[in-house]
Protein backbone atom coordinates (compact mmCIF):
# COMPACT_ATOMS: atom_id res chain seq x y z
CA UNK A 1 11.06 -33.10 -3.05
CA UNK A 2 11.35 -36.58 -1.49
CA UNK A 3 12.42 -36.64 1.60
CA UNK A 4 15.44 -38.73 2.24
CA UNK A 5 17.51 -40.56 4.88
CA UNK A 6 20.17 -38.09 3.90
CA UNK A 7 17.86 -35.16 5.04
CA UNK A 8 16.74 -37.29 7.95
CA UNK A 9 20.67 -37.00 9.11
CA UNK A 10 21.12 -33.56 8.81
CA UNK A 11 17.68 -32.75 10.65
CA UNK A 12 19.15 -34.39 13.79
CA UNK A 13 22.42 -33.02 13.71
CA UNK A 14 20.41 -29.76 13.50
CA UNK A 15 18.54 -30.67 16.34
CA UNK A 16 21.59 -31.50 17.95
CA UNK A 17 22.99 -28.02 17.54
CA UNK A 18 19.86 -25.77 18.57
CA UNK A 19 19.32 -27.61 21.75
CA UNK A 20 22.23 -27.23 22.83
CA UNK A 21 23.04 -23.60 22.02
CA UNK A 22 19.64 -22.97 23.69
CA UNK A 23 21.13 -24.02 27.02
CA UNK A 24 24.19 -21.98 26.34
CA UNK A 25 22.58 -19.18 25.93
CA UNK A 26 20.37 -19.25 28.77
CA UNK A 27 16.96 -19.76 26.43
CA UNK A 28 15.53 -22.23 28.49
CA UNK A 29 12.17 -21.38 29.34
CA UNK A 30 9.61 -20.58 28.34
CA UNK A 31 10.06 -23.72 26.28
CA UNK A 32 10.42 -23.85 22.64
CA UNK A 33 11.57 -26.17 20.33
CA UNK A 34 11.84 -26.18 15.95
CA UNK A 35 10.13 -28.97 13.85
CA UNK A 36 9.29 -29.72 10.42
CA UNK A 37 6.98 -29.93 7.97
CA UNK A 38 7.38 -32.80 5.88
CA UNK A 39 4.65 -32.30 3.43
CA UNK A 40 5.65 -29.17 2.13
CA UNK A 41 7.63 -29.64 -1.49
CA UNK A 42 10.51 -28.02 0.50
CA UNK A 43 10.18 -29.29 4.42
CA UNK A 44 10.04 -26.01 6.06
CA UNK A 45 10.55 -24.95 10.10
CA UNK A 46 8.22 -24.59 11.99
CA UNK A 47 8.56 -22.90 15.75
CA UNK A 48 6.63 -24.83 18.12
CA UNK A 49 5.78 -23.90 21.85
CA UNK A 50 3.45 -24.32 25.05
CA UNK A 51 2.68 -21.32 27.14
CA UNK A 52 1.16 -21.90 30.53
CA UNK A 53 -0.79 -18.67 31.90
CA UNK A 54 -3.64 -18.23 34.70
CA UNK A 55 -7.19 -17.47 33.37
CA UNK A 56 -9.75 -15.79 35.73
CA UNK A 57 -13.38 -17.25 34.52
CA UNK A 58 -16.21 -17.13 37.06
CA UNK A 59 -13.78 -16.86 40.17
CA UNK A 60 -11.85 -19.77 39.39
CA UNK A 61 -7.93 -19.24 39.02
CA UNK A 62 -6.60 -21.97 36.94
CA UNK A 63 -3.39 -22.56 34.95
CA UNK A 64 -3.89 -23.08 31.32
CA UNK A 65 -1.44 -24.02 28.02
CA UNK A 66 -1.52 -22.33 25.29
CA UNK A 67 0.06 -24.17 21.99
CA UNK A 68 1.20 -23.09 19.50
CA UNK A 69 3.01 -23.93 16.27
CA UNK A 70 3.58 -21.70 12.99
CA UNK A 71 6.08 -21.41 10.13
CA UNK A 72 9.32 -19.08 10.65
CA UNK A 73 8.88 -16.79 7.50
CA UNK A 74 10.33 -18.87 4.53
CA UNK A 75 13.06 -21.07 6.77
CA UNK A 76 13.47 -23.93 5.40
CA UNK A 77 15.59 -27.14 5.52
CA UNK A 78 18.42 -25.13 3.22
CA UNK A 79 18.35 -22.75 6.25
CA UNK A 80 19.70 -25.17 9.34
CA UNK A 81 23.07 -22.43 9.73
CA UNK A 82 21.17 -19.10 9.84
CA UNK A 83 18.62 -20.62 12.32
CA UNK A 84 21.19 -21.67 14.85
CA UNK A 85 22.27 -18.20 14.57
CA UNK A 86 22.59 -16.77 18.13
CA UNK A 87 20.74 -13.49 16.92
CA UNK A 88 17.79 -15.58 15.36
CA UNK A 89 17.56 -17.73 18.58
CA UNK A 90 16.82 -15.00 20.51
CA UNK A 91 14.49 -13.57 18.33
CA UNK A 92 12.35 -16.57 18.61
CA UNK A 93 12.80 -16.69 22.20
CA UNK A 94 11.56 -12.76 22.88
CA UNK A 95 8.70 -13.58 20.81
CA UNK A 96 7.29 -16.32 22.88
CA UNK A 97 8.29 -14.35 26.09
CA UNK A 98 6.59 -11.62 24.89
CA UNK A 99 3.39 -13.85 23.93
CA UNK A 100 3.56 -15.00 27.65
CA UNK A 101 4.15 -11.77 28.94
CA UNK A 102 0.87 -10.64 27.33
CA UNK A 103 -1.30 -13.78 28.48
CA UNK A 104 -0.33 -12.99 31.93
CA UNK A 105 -0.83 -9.57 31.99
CA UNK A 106 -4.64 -10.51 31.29
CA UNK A 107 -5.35 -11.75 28.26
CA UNK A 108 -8.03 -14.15 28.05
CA UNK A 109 -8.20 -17.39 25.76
CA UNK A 110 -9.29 -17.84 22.17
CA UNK A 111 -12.73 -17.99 23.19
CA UNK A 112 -13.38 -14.00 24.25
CA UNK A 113 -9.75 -12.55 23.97
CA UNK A 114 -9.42 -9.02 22.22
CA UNK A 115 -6.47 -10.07 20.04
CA UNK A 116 -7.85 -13.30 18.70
CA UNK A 117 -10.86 -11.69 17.37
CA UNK A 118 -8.60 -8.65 16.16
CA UNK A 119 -6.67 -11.30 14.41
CA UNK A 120 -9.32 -12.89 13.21
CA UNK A 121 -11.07 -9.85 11.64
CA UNK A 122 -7.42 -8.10 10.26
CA UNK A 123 -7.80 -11.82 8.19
CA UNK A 124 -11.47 -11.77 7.14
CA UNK A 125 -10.56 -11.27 3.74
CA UNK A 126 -8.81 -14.37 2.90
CA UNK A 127 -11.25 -16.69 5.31
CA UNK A 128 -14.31 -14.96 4.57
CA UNK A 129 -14.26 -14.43 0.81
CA UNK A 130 -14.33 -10.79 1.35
CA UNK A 131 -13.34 -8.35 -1.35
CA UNK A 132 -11.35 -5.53 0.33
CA UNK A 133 -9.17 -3.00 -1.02
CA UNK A 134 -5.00 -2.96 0.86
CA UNK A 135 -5.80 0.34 2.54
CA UNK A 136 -8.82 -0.54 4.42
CA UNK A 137 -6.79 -3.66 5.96
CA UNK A 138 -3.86 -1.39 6.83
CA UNK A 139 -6.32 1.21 8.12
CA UNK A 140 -8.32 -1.57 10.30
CA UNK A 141 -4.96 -3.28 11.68
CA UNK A 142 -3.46 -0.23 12.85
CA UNK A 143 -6.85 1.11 14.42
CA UNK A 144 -7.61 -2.30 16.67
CA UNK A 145 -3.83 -3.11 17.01
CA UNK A 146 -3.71 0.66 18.52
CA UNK A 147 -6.70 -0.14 20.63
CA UNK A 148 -5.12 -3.11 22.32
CA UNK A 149 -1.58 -1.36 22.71
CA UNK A 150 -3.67 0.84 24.61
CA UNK A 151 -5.30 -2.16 26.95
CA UNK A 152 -1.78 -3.04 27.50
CA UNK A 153 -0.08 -0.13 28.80
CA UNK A 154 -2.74 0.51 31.02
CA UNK A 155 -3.24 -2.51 32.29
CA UNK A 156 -7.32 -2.91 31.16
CA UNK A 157 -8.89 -6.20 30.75
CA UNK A 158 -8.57 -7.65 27.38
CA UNK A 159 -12.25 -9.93 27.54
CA UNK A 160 -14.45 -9.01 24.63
CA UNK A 161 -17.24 -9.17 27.22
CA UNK A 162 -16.10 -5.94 29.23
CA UNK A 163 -15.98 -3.33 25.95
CA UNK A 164 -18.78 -1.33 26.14
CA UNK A 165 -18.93 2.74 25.45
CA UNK A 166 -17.21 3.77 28.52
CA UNK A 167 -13.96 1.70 27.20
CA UNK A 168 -14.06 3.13 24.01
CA UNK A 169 -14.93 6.47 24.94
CA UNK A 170 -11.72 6.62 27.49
CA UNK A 171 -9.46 5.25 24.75
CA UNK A 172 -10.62 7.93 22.34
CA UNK A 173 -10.57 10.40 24.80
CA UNK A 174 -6.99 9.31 25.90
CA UNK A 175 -5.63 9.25 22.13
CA UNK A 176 -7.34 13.08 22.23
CA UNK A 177 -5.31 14.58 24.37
CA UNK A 178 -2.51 12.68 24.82
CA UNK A 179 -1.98 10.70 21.36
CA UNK A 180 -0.25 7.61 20.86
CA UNK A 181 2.47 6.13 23.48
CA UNK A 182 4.43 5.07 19.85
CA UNK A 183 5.56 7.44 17.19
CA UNK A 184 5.25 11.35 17.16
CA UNK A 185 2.99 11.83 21.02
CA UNK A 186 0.72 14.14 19.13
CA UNK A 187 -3.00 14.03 19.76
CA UNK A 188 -5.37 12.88 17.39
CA UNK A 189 -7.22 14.80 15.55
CA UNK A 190 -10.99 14.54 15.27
CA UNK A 191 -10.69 12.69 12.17
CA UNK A 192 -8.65 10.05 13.22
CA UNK A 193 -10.66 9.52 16.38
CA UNK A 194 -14.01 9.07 14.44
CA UNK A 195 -12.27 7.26 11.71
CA UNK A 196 -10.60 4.70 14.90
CA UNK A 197 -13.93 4.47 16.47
CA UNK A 198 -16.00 3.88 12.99
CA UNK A 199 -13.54 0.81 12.48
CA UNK A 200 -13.81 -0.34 16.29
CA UNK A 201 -17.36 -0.59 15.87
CA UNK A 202 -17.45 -2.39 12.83
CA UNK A 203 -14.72 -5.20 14.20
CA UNK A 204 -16.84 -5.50 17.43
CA UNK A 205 -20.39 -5.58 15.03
CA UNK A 206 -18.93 -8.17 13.13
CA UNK A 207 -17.74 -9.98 15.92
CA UNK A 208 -21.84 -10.27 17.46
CA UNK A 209 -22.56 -12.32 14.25
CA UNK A 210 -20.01 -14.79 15.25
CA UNK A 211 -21.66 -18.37 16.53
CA UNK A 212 -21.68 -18.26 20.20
CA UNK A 213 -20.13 -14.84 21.06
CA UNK A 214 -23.35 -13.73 23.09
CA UNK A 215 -22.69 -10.17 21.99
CA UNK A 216 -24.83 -7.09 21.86
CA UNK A 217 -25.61 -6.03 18.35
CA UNK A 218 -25.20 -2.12 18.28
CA UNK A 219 -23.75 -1.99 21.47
CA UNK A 220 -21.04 1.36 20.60
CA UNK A 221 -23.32 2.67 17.63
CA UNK A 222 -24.48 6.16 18.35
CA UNK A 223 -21.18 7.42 19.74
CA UNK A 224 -19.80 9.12 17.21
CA UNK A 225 -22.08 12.00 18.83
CA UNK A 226 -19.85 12.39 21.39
CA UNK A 227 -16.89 12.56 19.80
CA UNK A 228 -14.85 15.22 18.53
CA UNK A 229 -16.35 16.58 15.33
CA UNK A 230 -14.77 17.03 12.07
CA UNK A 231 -14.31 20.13 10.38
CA UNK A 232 -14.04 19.65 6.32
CA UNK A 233 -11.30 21.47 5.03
CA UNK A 234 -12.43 22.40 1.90
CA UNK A 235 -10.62 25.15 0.84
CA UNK A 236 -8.23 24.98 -2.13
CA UNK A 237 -6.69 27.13 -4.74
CA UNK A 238 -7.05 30.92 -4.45
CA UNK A 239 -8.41 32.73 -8.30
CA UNK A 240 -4.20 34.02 -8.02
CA UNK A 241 -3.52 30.69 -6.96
CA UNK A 242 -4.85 29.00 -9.91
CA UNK A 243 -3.41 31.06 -12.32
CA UNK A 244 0.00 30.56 -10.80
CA UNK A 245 -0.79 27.11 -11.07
CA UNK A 246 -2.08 26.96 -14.73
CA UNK A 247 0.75 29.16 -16.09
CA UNK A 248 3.65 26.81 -14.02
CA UNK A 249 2.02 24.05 -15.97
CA UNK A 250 2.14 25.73 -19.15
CA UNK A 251 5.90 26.67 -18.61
CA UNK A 252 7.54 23.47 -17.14
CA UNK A 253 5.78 20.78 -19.81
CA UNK A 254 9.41 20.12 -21.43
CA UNK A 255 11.19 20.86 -18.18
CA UNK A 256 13.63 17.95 -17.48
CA UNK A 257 13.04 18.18 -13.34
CA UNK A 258 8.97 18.91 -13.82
CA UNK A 259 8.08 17.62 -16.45
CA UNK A 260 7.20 14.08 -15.51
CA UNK A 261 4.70 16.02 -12.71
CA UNK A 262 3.40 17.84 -14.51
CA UNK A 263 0.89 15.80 -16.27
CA UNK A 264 -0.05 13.76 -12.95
CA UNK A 265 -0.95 17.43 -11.53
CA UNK A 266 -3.19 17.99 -14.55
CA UNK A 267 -4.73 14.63 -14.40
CA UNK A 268 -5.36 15.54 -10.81
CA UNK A 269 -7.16 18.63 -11.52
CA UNK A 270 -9.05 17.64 -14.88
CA UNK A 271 -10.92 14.62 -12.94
CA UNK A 272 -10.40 15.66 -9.49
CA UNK A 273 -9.32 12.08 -8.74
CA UNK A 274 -7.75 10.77 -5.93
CA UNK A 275 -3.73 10.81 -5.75
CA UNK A 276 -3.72 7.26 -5.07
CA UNK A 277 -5.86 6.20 -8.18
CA UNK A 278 -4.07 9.02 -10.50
CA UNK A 279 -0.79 7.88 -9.79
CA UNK A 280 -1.64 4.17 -9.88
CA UNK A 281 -4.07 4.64 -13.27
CA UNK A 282 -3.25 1.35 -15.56
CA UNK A 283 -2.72 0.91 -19.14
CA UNK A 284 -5.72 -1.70 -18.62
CA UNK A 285 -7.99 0.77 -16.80
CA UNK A 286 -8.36 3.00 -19.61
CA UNK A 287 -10.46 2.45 -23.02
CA UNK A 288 -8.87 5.28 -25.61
CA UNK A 289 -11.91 3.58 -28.08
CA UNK A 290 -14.80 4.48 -25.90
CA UNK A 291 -12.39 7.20 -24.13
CA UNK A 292 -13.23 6.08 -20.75
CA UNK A 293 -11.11 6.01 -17.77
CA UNK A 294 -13.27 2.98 -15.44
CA UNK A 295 -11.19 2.09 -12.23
CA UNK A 296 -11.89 0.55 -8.64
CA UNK A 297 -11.84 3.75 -6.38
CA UNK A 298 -12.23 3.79 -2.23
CA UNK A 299 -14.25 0.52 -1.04
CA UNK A 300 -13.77 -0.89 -4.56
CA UNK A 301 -16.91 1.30 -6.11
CA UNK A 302 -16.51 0.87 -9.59
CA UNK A 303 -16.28 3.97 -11.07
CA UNK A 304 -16.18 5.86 -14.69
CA UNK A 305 -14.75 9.05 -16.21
CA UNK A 306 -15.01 10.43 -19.30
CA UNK A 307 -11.89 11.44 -20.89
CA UNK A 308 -12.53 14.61 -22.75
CA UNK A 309 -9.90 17.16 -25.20
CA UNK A 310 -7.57 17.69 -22.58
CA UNK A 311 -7.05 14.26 -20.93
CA UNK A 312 -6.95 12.31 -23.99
CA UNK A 313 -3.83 14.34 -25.19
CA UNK A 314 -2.35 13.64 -21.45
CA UNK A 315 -3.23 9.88 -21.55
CA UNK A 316 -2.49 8.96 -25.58
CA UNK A 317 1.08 11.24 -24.45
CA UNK A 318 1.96 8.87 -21.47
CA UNK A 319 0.54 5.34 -23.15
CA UNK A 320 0.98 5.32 -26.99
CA UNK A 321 4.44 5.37 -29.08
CA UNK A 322 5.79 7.16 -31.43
CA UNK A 323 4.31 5.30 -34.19
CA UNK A 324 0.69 5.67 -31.92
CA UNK A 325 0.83 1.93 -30.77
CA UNK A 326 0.30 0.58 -26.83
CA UNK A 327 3.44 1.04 -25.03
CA UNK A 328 3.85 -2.40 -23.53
CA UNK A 329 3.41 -1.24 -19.38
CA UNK A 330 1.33 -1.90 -16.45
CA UNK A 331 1.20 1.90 -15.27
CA UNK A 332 0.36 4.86 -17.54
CA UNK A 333 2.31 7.14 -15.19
CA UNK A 334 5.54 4.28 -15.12
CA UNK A 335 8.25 6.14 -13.20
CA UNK A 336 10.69 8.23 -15.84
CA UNK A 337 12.39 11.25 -14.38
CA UNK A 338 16.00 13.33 -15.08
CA UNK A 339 18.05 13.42 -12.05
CA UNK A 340 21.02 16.41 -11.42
CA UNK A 341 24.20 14.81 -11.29
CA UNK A 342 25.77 15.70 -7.69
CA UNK A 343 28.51 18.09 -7.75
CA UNK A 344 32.20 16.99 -7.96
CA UNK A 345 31.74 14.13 -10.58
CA UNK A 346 32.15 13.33 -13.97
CA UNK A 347 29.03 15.40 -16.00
CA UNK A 348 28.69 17.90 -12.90
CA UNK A 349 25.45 19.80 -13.90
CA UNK A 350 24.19 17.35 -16.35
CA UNK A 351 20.89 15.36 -15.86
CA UNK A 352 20.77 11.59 -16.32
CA UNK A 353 17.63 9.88 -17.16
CA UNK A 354 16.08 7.10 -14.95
CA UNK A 355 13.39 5.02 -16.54
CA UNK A 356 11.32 2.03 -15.25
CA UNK A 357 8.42 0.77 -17.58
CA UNK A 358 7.09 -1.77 -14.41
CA UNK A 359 6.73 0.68 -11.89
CA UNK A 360 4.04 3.71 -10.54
CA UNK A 361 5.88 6.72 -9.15
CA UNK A 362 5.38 6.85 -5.24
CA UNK A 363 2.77 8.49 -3.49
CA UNK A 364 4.85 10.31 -1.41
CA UNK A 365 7.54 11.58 -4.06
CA UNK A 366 4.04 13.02 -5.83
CA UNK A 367 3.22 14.68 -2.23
CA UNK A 368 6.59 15.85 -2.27
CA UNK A 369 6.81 17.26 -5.47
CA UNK A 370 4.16 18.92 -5.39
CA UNK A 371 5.09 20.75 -1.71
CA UNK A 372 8.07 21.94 -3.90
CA UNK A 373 5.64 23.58 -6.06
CA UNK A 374 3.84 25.06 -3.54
CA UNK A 375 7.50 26.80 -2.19
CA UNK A 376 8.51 27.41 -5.68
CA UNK A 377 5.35 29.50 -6.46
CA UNK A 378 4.93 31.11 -3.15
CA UNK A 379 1.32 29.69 -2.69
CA UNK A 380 -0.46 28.90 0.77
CA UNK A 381 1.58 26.44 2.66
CA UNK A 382 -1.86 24.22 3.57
CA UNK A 383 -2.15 23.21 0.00
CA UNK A 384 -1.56 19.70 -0.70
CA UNK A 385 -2.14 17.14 -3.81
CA UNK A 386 -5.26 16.37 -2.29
CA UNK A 387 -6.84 20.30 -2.76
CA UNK A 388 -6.78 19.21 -6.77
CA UNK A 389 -9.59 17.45 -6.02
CA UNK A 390 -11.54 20.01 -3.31
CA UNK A 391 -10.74 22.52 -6.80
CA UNK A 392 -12.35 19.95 -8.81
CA UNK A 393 -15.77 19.73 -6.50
CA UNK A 394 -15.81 23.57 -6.31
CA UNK A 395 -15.43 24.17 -9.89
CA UNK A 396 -17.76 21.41 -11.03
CA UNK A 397 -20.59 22.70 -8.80
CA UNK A 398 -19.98 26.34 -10.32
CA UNK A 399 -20.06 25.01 -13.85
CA UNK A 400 -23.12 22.44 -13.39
CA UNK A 401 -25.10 24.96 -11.11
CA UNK A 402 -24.65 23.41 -7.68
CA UNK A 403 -25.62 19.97 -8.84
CA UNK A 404 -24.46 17.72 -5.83
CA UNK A 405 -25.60 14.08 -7.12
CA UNK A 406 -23.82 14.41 -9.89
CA UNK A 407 -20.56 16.09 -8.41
CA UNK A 408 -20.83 13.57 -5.76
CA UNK A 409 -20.64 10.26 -8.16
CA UNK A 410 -18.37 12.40 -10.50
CA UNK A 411 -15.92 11.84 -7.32
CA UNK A 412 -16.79 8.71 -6.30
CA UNK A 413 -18.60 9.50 -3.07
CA UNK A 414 -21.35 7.04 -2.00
CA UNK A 415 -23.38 10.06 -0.29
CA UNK A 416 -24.04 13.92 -0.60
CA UNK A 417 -23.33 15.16 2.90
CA UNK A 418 -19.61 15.71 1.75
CA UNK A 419 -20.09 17.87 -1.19
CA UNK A 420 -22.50 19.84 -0.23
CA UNK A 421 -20.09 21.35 2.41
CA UNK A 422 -18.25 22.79 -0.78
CA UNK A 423 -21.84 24.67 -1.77
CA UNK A 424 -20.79 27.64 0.45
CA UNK A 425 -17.44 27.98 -1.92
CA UNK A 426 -19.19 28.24 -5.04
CA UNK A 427 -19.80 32.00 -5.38
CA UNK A 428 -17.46 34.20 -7.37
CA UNK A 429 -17.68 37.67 -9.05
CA UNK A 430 -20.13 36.71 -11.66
CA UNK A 431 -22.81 34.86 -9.38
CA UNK A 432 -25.73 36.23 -9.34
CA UNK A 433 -26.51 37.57 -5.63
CA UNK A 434 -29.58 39.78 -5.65
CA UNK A 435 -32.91 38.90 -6.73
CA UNK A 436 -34.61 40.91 -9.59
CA UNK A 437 -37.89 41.65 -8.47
CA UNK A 438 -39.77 42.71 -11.35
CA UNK A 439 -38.90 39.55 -13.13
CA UNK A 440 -39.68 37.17 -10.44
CA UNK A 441 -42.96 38.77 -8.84
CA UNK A 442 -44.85 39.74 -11.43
């Protein structure tokens, strides 16, 4: 949109306006001002501000500035009333006090501070032409963002020169026995703290192949043997289990409260995929022509299922009409479910049906569904979605006679040491046990 003398009135009256509600509400200093972008089709606002903090290089104390200018979300010149808003104001203002707050407590500048080059790396895959799936982001934010939460609260420098094991190691250590200082306070477990550390060391490894960082390459690699070690759980479904299991599926098909679960639960047993890519399976992943299911599992491995008797009658069920045609969807499991009418209304009793074609049922309303199972058939509490797939690895290594390459790309997983941790589960009653010695020594 041009930008007229019109909008170069109001923009000045706005000006106006913030200024001086700034002074009456005592936001002062540090010192911030709004300004705006021009070139954008819409001018948006921009929050604009210079933060003076002392920076300890070599002995020498100095005072630096720190500028800084980005956009406020989507404000824009249609939004002059809400950002005069006395809540927003102060919201802007604790956000560059806090910023100050943190330079002073020790953070160094751009060139060797922690949370530039966490910042940097959280954002690799949009300046570095990286192809990276939206869990291992969230995973690698929360694990470094953790890490310098941790710096903070107990006051440790925040200099990309002073990490070495000993930092890492006390930080792991801490999270160990004492867990986070946010959330729930319980420790970690050993997988968390080896799956922290794994992405510590890759952020500060990538961060050595940097221009000019003057970093030691391999400088926390090795620790992982002295941390905590993981115990696989790989146990899953009992032989009475199973059953249970099998027979609930065979009775609540047509149920109106299971019966949308049902099928997601076989699918989770028949391929012994993950709950994420079962639930999120698209219409566009799966070739009913060559019957192949071929999908983008954990770090974006391509990988390829067969989809034998069973399965196809589950898939052509969820992604063909009446009339056998494509159902016109992203998701084959789109969310369709029956929901109880609460009591005291109109149709008390009576189930009404809630259908969206554009959208995956939720991870955790599978998770929870299927805890209700567990209750609801009296089986081991520990069992979650996720022991379809340790049944799956058991069962395949019984059936293709302890074959761990295949089970292991079957499942997705890049090496063997995982499965064969399952090759101590794959005795039953009919396994052979005891050698016969005529036939093998003579």
């Amino acid at each position: 949109m041009k930008f007229t003398k019109h909008h170069q009135k109001d923009w000045d009256s706005f000006k106006k306006k913030y200024k001086r509600l700034k002074k009456q509400f005592n936001l002062t200093h540090p010192k911030w001002t709004y300004a705006l972008d021009k070139k954008t089709i819409i001018p948006k606002v921009k929050l604009c501000y210079t933060i003076p903090y002392e920076r300890n290089k070599l002995g020498d104390n100095v005072i630096r500035y720190k500028n800084k200018q980005e956009y406020i979300g989507n404000r824009d010149i249609n939004d002059y009333d809400l950002l005069i808003m006395k809540n927003e104001l102060i919201k802007y203002h604790e956000q560059i006090t806090n910023e100050q707050n943190r330079l002073l407590s020790g953070m160094t500048d751009d060139d060797d501070g922690i949370d530039y080059w966490v910042k940097e790396y959280i954002q690799r895959n949009t300046t570095e032409m990286k192809t990276l799936s939206a869990n291992t982001m969230i995973g690698d934010e929360f694990s470094l963002m953790d890490f310098i939460d941790y710096l903070e609260t107990n006051k440790k420098s925040k200099s990309i020169y002073d990490i070495d094991k000993v930092m890492i190691y006390d930080y792991l250590l801490y999270r160990y026995k004492f867990g986070s200082d946010k959330g729930n306070n319980r420790p970690w477990t050993p997988s968390s703290i080896n799956s922290s550390y794994r992405r510590i060391r890759a952020w500060y490894n990538w961060m050595v192949r940097k221009p000019n960082t003057e970093l030691k390459f391999g400088l926390l690699n090795g620790m992982g043997i002295e941390l905590p070690k993981i115990k696989l759980d790989t146990t899953t479904f009992t032989k009475k289990e199973s059953t249970a299991v099998y027979k609930f599926m065979e009775t609540m098909e047509d149920d109106l409260d299971w019966g949308w679960f049902v099928p997601i639960l076989k699918t989770l047993l028949l391929t012994g995929g993950r709950i994420d890519e079962v639930v999120n399976m698209k219409m566009d992943d799966v070739d009913l022509d060559e019957m192949k299911w071929i999908f983008a599992g954990k770090g974006l491995k391509e990988r390829r299922i067969n989809v034998e008797e069973e399965l196809q009658g589950i898939l052509k069920g969820m992604m063909l009409d009446d009339d056998g045609l494509l159902i016109n969807k992203e998701y084959v499991f789109h969310k369709s479910f029956y929901r109880k009418r609460p009591s005291g209304l109109r149709g008390d009793g009576q189930h009404s049906h809630y259908e969206d074609l554009d959208s995956p049922y939720s991870l955790s309303g599978v998770r929870k569904k299927f805890k209700k199972m567990v209750r609801h058939l009296n089986l081991n509490d520990k069992l979650s979605a996720h022991s379809c797939r340790r049944f799956y690895i058991t069962k395949m290594l019984m059936v293709t006679g302890g074959n761990v390459p295949l089970v292991a790309q079957l499942v997705g997983h890049s090496t063997w040491d995982v499965v064969r941790l399952y090759c101590k589960d794959v005795i039953d009653e009919n396994t052979l046990t005891n050698l016969n010695l005529k036939n093998v020594m003579l």
